[in-house]
N, C-alpha and C. Protein backbone atom coordinates (compact mmCIF):
# COMPACT_ATOMS: atom_id res chain seq x y z
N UNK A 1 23.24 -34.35 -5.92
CA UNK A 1 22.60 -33.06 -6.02
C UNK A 1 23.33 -32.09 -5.10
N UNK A 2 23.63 -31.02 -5.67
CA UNK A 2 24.51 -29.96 -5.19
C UNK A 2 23.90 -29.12 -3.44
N UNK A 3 24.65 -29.05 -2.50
CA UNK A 3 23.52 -28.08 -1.34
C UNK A 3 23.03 -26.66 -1.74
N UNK A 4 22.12 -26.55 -0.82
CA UNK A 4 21.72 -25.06 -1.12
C UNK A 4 22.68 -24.15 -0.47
N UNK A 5 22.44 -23.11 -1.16
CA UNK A 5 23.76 -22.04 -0.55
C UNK A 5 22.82 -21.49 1.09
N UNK A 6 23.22 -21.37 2.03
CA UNK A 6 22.70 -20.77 3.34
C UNK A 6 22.11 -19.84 3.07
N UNK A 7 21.89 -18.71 2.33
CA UNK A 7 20.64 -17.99 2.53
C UNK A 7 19.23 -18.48 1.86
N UNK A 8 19.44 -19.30 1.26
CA UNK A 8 18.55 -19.57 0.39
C UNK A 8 17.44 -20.58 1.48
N UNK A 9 18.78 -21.49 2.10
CA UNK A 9 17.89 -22.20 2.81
C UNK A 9 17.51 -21.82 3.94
N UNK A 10 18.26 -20.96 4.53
CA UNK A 10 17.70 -20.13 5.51
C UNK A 10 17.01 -19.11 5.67
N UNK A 11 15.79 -18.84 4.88
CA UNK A 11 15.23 -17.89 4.27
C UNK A 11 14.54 -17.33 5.22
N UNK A 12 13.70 -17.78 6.73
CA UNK A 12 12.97 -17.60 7.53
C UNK A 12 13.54 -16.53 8.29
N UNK A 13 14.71 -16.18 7.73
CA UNK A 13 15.39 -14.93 9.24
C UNK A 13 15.09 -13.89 7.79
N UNK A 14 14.84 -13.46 6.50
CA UNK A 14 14.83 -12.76 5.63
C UNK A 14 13.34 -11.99 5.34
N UNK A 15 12.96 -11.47 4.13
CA UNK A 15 11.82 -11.59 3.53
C UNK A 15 11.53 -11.98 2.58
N UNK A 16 10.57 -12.38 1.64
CA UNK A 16 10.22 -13.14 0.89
C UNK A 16 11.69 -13.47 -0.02
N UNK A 17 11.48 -14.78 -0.53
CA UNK A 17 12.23 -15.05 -1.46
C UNK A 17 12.64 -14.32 -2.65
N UNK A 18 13.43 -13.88 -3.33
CA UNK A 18 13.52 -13.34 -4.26
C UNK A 18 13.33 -12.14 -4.63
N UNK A 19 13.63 -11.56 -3.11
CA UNK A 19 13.07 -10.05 -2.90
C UNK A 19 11.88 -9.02 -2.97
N UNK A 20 10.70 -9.82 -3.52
CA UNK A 20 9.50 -9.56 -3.24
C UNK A 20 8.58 -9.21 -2.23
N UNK A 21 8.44 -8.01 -2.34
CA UNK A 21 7.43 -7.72 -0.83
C UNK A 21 6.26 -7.68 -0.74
N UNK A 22 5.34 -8.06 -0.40
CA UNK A 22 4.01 -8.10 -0.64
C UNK A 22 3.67 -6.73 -0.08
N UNK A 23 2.45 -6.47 -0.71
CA UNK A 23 1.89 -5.15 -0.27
C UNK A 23 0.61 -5.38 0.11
N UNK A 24 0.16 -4.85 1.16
CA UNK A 24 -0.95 -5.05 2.36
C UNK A 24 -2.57 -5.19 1.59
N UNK A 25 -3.13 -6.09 1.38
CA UNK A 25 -4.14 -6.13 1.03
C UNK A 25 -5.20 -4.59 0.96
N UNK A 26 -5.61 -4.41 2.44
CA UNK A 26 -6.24 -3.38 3.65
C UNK A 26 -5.78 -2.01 2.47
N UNK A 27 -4.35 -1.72 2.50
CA UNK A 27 -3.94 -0.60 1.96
C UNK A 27 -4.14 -0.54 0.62
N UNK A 28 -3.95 -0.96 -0.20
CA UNK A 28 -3.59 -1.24 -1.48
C UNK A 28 -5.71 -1.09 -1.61
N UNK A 29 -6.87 -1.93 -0.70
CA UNK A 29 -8.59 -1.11 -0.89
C UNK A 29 -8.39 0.55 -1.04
N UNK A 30 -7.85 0.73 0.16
CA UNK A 30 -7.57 2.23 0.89
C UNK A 30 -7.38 2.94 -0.30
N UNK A 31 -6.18 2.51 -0.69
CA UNK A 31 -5.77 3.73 -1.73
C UNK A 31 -6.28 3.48 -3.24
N UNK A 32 -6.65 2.47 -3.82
CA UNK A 32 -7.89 2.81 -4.79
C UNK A 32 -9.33 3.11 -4.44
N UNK A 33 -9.40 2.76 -3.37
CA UNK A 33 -11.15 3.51 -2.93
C UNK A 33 -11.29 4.92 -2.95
N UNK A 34 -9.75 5.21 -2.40
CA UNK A 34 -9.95 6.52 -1.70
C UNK A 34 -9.51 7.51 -3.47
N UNK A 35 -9.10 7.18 -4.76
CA UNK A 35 -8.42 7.44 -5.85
C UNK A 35 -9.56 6.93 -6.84
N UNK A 36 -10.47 6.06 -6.54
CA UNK A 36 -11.66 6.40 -7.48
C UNK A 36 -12.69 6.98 -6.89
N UNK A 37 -12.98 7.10 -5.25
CA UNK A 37 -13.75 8.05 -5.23
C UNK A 37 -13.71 10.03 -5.14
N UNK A 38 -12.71 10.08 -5.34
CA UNK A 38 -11.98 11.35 -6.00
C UNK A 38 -12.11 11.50 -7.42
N UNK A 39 -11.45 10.38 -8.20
CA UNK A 39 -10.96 10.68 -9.52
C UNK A 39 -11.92 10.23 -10.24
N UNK A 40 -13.21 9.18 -9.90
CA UNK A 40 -13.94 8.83 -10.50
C UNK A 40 -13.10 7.56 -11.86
N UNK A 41 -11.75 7.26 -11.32
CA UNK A 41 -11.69 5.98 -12.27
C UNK A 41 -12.07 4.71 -12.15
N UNK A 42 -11.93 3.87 -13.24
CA UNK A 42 -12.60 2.45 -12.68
C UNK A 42 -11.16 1.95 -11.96
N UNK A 43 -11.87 0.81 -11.19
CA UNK A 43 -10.89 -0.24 -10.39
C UNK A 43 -9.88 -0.90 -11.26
N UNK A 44 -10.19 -1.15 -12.33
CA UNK A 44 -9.13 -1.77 -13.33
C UNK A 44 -8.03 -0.68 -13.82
N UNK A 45 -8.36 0.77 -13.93
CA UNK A 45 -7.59 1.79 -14.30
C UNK A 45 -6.63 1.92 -13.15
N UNK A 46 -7.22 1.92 -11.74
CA UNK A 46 -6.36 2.27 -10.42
C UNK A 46 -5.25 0.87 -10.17
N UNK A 47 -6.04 -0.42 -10.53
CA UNK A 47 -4.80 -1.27 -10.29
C UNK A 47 -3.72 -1.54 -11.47
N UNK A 48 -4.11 -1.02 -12.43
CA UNK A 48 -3.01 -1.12 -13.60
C UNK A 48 -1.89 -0.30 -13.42
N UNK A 49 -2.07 1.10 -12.46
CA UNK A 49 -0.67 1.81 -12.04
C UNK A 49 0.18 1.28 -11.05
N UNK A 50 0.96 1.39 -11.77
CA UNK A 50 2.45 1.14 -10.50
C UNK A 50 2.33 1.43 -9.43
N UNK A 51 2.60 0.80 -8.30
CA UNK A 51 2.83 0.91 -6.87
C UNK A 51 3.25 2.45 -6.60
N UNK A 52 4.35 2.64 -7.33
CA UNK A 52 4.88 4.01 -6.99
C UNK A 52 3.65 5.36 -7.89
N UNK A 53 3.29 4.96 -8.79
CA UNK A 53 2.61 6.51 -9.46
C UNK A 53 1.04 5.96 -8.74
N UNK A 54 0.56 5.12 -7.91
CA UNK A 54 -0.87 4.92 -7.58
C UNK A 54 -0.51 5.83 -6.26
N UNK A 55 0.44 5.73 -5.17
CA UNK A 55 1.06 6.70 -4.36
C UNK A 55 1.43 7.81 -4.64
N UNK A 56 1.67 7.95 -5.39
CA UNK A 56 2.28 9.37 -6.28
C UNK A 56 0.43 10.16 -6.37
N UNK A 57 -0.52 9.69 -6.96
CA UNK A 57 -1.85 10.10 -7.30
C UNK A 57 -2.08 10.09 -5.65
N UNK A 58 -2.49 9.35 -4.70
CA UNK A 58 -3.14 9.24 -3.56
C UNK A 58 -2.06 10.75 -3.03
N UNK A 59 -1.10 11.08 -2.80
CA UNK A 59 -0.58 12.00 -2.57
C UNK A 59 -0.63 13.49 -2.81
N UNK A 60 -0.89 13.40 -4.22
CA UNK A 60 -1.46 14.47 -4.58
C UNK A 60 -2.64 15.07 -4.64
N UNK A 61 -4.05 14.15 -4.45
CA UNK A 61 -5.18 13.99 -3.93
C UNK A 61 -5.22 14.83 -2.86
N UNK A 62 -4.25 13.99 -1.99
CA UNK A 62 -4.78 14.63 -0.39
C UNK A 62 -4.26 16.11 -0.42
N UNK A 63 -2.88 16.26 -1.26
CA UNK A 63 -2.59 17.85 -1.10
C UNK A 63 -3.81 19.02 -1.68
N UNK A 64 -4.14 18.55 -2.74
CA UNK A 64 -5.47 19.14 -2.88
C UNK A 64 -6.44 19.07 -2.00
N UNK A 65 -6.51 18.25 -1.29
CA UNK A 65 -8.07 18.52 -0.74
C UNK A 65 -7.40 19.15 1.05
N UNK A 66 -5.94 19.19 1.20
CA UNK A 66 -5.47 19.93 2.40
C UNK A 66 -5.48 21.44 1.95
N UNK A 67 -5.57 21.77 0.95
CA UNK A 67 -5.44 23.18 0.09
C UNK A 67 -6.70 23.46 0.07
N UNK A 68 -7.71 22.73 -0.27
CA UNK A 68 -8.90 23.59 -0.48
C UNK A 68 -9.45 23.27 1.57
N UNK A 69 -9.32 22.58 1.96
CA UNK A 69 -9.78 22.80 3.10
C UNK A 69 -9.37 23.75 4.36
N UNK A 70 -7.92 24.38 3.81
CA UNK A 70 -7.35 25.53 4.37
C UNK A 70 -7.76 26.72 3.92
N UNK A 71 -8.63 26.70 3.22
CA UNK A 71 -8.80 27.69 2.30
C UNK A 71 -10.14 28.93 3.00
């Protein structure tokens, strides 16, 4: 059986295998709590968006509500 190539087996100085990053439990409540109690969607609608457009929405949220509270 062939060796493993050194990064593979040395994976502990890296992050996850296969380039996968996990994303924070804590955050990932945060920003659908805080995106259905604004937007009024269900929990299944908020986790079906992409990492990037569920940030993209939580972003634009807050610019609205920094706009009307300057107001």
């Amino acid at each position: 059986m062939p060796g493993l190539r050194a990064p593979v087996r040395d994976r502990r100085l890296r992050g996850p295998p296969g380039g996968i990053a996990t994303y924070a439990a804590d955050r990932l409540y945060a920003e659908v709590a805080y995106l259905a109690y604004y937007l009024h969607w269900s929990r299944d609608d908020l986790l079906d968006l992409e990492h990037a457009e569920r940030q993209r929405f939580v972003a634009e949220v807050a610019a609205l509500n920094t706009r009307i509270q300057d107001s």
